[in-house]
C-alpha atoms as a PDB file:
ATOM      1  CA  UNK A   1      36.627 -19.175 -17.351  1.00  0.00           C
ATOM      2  CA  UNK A   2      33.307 -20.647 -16.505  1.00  0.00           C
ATOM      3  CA  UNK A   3      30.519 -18.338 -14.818  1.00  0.00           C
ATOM      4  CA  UNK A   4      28.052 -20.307 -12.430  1.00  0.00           C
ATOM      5  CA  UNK A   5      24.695 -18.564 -11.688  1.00  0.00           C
ATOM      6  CA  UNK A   6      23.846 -18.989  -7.811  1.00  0.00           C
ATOM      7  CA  UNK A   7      20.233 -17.382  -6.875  1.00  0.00           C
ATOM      8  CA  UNK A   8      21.521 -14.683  -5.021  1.00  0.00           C
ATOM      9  CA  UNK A   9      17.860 -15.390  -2.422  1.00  0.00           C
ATOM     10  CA  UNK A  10      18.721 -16.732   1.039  1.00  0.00           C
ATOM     11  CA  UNK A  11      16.540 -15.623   4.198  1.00  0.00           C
ATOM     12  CA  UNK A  12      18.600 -13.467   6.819  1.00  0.00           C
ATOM     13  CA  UNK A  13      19.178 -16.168   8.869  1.00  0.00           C
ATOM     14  CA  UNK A  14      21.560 -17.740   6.021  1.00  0.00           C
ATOM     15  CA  UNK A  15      22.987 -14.626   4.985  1.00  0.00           C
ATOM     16  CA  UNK A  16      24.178 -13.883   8.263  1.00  0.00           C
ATOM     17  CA  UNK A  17      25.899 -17.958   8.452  1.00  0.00           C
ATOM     18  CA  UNK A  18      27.630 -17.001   4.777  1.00  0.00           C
ATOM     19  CA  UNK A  19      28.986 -13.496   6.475  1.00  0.00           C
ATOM     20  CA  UNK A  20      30.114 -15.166   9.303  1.00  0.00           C
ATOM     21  CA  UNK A  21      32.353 -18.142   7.685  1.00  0.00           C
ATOM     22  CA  UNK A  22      34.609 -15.413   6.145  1.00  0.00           C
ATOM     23  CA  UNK A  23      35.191 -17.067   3.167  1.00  0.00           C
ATOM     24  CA  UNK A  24      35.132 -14.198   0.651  1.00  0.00           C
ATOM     25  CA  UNK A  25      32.679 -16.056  -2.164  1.00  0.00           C
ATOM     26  CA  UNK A  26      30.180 -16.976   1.047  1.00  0.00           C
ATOM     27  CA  UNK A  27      30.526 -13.145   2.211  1.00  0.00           C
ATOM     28  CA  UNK A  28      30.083 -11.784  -1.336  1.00  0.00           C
ATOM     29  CA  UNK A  29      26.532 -14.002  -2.187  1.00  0.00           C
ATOM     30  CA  UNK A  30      25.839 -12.648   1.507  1.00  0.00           C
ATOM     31  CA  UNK A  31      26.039  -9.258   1.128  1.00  0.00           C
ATOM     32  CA  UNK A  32      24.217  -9.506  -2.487  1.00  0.00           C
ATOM     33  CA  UNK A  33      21.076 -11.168  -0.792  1.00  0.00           C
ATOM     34  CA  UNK A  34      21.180  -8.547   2.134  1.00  0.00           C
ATOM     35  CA  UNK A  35      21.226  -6.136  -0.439  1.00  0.00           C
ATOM     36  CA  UNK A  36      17.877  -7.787  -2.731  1.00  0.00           C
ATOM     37  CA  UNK A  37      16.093  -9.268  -0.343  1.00  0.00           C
ATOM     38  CA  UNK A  38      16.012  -8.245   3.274  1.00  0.00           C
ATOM     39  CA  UNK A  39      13.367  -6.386   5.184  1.00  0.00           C
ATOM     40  CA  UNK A  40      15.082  -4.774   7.753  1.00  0.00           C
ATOM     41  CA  UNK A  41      16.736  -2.118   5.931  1.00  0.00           C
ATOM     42  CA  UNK A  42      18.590  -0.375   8.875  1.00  0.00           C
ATOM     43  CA  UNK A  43      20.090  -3.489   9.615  1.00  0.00           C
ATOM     44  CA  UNK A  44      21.190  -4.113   6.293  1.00  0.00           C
ATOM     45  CA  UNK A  45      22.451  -0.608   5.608  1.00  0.00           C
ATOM     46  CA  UNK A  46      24.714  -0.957   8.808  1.00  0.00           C
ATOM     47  CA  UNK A  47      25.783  -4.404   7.887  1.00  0.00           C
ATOM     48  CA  UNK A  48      26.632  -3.611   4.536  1.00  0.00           C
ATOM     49  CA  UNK A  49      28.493  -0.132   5.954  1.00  0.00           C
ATOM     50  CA  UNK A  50      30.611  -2.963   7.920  1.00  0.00           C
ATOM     51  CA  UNK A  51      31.433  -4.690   4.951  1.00  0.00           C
ATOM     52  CA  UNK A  52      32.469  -1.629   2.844  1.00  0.00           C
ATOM     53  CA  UNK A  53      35.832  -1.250   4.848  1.00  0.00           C
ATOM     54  CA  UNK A  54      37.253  -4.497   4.107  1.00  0.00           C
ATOM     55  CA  UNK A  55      40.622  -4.837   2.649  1.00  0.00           C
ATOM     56  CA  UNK A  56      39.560  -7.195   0.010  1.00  0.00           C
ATOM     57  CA  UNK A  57      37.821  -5.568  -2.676  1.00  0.00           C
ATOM     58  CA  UNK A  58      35.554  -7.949  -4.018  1.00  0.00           C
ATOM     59  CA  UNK A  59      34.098  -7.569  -0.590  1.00  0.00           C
ATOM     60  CA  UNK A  60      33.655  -4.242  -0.263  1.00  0.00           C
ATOM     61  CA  UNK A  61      32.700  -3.900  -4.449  1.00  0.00           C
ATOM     62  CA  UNK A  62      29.596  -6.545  -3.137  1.00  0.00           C
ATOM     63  CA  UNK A  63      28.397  -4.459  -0.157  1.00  0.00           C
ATOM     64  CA  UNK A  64      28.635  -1.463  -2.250  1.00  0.00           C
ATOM     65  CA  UNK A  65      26.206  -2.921  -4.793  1.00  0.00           C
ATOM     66  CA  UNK A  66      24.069  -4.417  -2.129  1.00  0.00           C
ATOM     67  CA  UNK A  67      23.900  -0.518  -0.805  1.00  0.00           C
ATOM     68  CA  UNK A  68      22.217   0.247  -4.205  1.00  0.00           C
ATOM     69  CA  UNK A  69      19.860  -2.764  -3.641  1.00  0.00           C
ATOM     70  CA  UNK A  70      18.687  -1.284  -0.730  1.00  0.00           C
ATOM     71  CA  UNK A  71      18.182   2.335  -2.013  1.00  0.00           C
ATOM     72  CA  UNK A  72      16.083   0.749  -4.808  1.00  0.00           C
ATOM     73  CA  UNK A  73      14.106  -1.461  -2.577  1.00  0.00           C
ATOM     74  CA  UNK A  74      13.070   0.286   0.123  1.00  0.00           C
ATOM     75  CA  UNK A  75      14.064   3.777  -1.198  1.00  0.00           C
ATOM     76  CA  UNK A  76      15.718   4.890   1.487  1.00  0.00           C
ATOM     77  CA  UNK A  77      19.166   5.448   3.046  1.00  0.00           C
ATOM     78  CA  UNK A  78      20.867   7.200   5.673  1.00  0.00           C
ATOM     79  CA  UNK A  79      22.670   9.292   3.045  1.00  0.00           C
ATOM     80  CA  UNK A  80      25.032  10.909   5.722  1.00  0.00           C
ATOM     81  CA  UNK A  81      26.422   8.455   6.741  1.00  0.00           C
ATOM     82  CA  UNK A  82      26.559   6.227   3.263  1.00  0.00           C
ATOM     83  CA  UNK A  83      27.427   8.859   1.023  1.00  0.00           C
ATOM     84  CA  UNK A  84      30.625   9.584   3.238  1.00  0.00           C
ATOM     85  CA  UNK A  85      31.613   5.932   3.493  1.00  0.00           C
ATOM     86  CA  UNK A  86      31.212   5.269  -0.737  1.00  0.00           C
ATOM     87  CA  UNK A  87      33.629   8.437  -0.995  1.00  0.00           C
ATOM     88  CA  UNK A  88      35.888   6.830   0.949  1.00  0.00           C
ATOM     89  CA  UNK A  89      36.080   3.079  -0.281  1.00  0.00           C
ATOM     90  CA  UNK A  90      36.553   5.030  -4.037  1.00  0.00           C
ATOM     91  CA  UNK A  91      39.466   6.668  -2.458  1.00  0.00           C
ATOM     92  CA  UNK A  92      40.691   3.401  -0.989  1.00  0.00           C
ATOM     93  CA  UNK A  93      39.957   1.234  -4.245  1.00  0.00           C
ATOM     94  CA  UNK A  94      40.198   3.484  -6.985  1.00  0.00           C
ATOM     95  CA  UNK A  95      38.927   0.529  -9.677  1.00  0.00           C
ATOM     96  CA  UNK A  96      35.458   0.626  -7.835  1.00  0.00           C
ATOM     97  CA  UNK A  97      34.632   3.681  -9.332  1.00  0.00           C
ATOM     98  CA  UNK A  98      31.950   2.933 -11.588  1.00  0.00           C
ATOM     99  CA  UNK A  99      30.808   0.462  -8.714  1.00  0.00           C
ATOM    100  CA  UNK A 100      30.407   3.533  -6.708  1.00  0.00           C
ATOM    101  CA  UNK A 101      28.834   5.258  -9.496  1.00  0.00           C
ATOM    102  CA  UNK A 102      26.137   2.961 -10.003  1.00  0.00           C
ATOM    103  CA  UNK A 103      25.307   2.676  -6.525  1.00  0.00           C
ATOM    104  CA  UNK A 104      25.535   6.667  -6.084  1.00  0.00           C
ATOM    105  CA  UNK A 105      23.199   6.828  -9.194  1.00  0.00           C
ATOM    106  CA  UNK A 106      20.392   4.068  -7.520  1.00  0.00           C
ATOM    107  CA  UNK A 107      20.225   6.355  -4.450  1.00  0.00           C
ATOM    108  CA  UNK A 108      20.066   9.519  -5.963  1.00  0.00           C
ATOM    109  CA  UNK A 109      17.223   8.035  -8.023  1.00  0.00           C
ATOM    110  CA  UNK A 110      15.221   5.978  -5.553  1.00  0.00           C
ATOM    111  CA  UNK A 111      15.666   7.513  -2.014  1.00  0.00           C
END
């Protein structure tokens, strides 16, 4: 297996094209540079909240680390809505655990 390093920096305008094709990888780097590098942190909470329901898990695992992201960066969340919605994709994929953790740890820290 051979890892390839993509710079994980795209403006919003190019995240939102890699959400939109739907191709998992594209939504994935997406969702990562939502989470470090966009502005408008409402919109990227609720886009990443969006993202956290999907039935594949990579997908969800990505907008619950870009969730983190945006604790750290702008140190601040809507923690009733997020917490609720981590709790439930751990429920739903049990192996994103210390995914969850992580991110749970980043906002308790930084918001």
């Amino acid at each position: 297996m051979s890892l390839l390093y993509q710079a994980p920096s795209t403006s919003h305008d190019e995240a939102t094209k890699l959400l939109a094709s739907g191709v998992h990888t594209d939504v994935i780097a997406g969702l990562i540079s939502i989470g470090l590098n966009e502005s408008d942190r409402i919109w990227a909470q609720n886009t990443c909240l969006k993202y956290l329901v999907s039935e594949t898990e990579s997908v969800a695992a990505a907008a619950v680390t870009a969730l983190g992201h945006i604790a750290r960066r702008h140190s601040e969340l809507d923690r009733e809505v997020v917490l609720p919605a981590l709790e439930s994709v751990q429920q739903k994929f049990p192996a994103l655990e210390g995914v969850a953790t992580d991110t749970l740890d980043d906002i308790e820290t930084f918001t």
